[in-house]
N, C-alpha and C. Protein backbone atom coordinates (compact mmCIF):
# COMPACT_ATOMS: atom_id res chain seq x y z
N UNK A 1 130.20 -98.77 34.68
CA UNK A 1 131.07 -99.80 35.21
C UNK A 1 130.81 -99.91 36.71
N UNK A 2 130.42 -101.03 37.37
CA UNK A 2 130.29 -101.21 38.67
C UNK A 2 131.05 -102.01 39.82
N UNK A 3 132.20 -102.33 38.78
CA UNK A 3 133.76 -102.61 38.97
C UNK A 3 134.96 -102.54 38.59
N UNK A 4 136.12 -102.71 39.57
CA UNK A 4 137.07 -102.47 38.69
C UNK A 4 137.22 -103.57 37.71
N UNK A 5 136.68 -105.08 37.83
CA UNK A 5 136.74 -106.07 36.67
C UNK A 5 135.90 -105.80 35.24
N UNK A 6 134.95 -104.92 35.44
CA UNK A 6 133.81 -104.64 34.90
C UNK A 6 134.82 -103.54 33.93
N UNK A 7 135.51 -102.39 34.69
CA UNK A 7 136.06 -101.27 33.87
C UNK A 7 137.12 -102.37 32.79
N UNK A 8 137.61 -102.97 33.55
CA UNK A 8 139.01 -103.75 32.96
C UNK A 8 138.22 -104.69 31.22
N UNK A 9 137.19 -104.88 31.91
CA UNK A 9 136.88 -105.80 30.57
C UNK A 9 136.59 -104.58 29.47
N UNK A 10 135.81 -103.61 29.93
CA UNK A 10 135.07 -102.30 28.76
C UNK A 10 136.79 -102.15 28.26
N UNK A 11 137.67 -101.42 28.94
CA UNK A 11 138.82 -101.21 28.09
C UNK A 11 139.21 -101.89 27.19
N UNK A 12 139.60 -103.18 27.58
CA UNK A 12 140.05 -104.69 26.76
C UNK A 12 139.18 -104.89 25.55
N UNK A 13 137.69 -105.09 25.70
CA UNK A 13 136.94 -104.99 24.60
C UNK A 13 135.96 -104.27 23.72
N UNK A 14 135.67 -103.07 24.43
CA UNK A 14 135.23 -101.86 23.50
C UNK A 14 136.08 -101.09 22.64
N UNK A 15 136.28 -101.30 21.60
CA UNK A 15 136.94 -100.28 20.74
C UNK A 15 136.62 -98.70 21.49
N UNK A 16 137.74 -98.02 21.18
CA UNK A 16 137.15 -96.61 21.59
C UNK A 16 137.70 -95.73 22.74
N UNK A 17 137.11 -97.32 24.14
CA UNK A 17 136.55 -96.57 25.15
C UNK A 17 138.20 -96.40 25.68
N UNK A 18 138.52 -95.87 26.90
CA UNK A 18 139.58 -95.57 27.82
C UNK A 18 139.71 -95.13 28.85
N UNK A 19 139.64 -96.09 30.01
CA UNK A 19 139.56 -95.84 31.36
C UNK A 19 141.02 -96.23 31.62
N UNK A 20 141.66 -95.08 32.33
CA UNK A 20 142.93 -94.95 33.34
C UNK A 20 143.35 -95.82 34.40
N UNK A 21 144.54 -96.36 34.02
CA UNK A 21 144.79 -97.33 35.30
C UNK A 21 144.08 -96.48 36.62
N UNK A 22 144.64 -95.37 36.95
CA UNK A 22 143.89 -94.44 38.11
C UNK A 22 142.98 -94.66 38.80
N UNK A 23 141.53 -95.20 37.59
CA UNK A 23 140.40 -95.35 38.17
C UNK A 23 140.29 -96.70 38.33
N UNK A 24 140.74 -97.43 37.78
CA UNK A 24 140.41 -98.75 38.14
C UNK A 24 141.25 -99.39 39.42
N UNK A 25 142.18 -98.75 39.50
CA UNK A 25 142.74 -98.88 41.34
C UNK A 25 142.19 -98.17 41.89
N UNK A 26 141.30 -97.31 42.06
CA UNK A 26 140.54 -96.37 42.94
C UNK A 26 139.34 -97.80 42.78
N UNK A 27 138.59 -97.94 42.13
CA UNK A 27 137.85 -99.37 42.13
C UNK A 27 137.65 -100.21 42.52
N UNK A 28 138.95 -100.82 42.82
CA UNK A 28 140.20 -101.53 43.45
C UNK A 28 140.09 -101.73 44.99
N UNK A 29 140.42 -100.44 45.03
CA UNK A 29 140.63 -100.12 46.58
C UNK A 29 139.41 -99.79 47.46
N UNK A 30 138.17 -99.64 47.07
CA UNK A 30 137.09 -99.40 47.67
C UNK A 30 136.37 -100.77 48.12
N UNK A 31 135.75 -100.14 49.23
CA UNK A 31 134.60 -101.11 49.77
C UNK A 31 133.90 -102.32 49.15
N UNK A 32 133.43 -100.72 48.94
CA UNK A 32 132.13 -101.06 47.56
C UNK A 32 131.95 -100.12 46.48
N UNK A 33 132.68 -101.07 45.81
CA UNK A 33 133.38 -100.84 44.12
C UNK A 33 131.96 -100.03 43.18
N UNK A 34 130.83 -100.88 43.39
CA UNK A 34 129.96 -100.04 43.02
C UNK A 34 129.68 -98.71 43.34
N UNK A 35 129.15 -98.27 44.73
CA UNK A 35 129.13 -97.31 45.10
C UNK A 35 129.92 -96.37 44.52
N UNK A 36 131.81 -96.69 44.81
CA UNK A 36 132.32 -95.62 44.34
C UNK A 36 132.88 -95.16 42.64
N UNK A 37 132.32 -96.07 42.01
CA UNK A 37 131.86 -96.36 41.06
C UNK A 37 130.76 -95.35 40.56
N UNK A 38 129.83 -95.05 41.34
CA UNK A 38 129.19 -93.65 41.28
C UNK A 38 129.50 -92.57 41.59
N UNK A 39 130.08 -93.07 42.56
CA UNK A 39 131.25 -91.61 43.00
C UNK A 39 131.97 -91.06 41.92
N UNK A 40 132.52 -91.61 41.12
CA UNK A 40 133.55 -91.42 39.89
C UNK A 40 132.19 -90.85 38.73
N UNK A 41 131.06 -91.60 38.63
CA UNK A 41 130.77 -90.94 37.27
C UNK A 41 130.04 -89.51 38.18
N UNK A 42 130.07 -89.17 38.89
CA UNK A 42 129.13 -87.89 39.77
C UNK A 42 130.29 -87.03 39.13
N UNK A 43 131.84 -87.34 39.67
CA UNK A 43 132.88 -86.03 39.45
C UNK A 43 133.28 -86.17 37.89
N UNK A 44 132.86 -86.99 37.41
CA UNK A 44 133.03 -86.33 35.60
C UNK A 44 132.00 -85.44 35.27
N UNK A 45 130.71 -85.99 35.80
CA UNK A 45 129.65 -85.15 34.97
C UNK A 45 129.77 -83.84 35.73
N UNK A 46 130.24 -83.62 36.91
CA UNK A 46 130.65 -82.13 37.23
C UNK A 46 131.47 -81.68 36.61
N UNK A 47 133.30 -82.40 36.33
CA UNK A 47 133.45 -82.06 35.27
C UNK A 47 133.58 -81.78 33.78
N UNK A 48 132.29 -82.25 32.87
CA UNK A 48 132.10 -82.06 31.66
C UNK A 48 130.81 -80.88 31.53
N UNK A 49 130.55 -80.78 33.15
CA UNK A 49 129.40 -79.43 33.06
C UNK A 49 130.35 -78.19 32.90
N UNK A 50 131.37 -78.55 33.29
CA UNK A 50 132.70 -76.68 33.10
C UNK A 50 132.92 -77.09 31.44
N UNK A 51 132.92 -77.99 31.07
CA UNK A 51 133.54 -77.84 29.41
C UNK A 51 132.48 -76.76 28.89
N UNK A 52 133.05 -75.85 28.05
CA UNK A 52 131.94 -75.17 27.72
C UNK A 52 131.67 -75.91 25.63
N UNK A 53 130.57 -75.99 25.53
CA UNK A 53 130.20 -76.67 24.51
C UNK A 53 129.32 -77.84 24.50
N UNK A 54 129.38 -78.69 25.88
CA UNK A 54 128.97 -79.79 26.02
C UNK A 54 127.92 -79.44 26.86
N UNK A 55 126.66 -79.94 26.08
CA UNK A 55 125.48 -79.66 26.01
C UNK A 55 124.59 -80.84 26.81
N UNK A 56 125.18 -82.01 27.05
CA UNK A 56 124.42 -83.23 27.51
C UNK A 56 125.74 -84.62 27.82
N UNK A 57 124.78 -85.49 28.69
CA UNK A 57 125.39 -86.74 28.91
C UNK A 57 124.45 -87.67 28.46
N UNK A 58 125.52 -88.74 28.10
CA UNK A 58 124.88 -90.27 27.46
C UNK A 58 125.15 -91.16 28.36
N UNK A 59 124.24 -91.88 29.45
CA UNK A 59 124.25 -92.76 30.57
C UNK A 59 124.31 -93.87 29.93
N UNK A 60 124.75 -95.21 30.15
CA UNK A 60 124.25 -96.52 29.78
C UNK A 60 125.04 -97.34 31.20
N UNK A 61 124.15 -97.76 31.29
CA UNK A 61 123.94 -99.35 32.60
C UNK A 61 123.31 -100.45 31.98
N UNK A 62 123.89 -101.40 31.52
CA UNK A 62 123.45 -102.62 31.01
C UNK A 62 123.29 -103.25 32.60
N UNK A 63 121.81 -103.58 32.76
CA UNK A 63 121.03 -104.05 33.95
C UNK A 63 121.27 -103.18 35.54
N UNK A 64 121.78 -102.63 35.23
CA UNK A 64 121.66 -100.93 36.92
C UNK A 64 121.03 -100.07 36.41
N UNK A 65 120.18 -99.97 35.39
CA UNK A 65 119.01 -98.77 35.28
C UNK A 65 119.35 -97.39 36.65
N UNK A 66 119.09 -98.23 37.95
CA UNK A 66 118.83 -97.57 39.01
C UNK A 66 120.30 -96.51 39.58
N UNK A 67 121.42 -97.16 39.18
CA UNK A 67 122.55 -96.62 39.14
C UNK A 67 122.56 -95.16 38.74
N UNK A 68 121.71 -94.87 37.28
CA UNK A 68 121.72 -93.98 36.74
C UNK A 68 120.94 -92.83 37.48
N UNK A 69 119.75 -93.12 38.20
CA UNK A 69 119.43 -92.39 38.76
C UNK A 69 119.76 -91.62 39.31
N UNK A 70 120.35 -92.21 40.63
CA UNK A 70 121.37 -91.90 41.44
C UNK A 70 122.65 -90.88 40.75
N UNK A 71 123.02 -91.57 39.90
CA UNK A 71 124.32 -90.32 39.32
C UNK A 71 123.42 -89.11 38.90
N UNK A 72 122.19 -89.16 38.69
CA UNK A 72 121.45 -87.78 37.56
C UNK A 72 121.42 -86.70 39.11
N UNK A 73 120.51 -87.75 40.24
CA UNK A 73 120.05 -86.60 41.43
C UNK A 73 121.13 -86.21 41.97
N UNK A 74 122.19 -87.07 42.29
CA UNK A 74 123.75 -86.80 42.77
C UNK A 74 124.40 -84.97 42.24
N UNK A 75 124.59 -85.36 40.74
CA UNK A 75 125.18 -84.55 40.04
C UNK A 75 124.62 -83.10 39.77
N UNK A 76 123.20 -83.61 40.16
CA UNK A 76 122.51 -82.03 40.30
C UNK A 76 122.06 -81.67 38.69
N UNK A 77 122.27 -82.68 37.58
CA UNK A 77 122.38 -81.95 36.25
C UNK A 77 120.76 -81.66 35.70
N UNK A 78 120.17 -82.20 37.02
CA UNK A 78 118.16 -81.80 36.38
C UNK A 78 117.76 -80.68 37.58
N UNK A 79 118.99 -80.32 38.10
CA UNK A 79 117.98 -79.67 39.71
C UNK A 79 117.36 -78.94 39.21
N UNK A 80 116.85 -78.21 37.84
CA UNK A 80 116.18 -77.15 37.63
C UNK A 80 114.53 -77.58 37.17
N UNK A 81 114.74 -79.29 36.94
CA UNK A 81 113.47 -79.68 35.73
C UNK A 81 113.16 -80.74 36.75
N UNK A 82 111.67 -80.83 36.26
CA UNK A 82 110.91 -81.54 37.52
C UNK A 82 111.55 -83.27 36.72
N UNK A 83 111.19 -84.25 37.74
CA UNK A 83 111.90 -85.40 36.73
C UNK A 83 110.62 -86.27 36.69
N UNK A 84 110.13 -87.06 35.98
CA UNK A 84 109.35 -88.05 35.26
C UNK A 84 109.34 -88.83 36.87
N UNK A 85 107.84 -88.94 37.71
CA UNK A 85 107.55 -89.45 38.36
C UNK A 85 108.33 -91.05 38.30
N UNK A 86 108.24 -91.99 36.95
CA UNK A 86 108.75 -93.06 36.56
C UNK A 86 109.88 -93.33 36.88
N UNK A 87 110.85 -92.34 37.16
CA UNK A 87 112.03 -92.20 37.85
C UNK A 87 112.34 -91.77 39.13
N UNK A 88 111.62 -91.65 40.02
CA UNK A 88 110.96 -91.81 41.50
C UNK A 88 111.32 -93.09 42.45
């Protein structure tokens, strides 16, 4: 999500999903909604690295490919594995 209009629609029309009023006024209230927008998925995937059991994350950016990047080097979750030049 690279807004808070963006979070608001995934809630409304993805079965399933559930994002917190919380974050979408944190969304809201930023600059640049994108940016902190990464900010937010950086401190989940730190915390779903303490869950113990959970073995991996599932990224999707419909057209920010590059977004993802950014959250992987951010979050530290490859610092150990060299990464695919292609992602450079």
């Amino acid at each position: 999500m690279a807004s808070a209009r963006a979070a608001r629609w995934i809630r409304t029309n993805i079965p399933g999903i559930h994002i917190p009023d919380h974050i979408i006024h944190r969304l809201e209230k930023a600059d640049e909604q994108e940016a902190e927008a990464v900010n937010i998925c950086v401190e989940l995937v730190q915390k779903f690295r303490e869950i113990e059991g959970v073995s991996g994350i599932h990224f999707m950016a419909r057209s920010r490919a590059h977004i993802i990047f950014s959250i992987i080097k951010r979050s530290e979750i490859l610092h150990k594995r060299q990464i695919n030049s292609f992602y450079k």
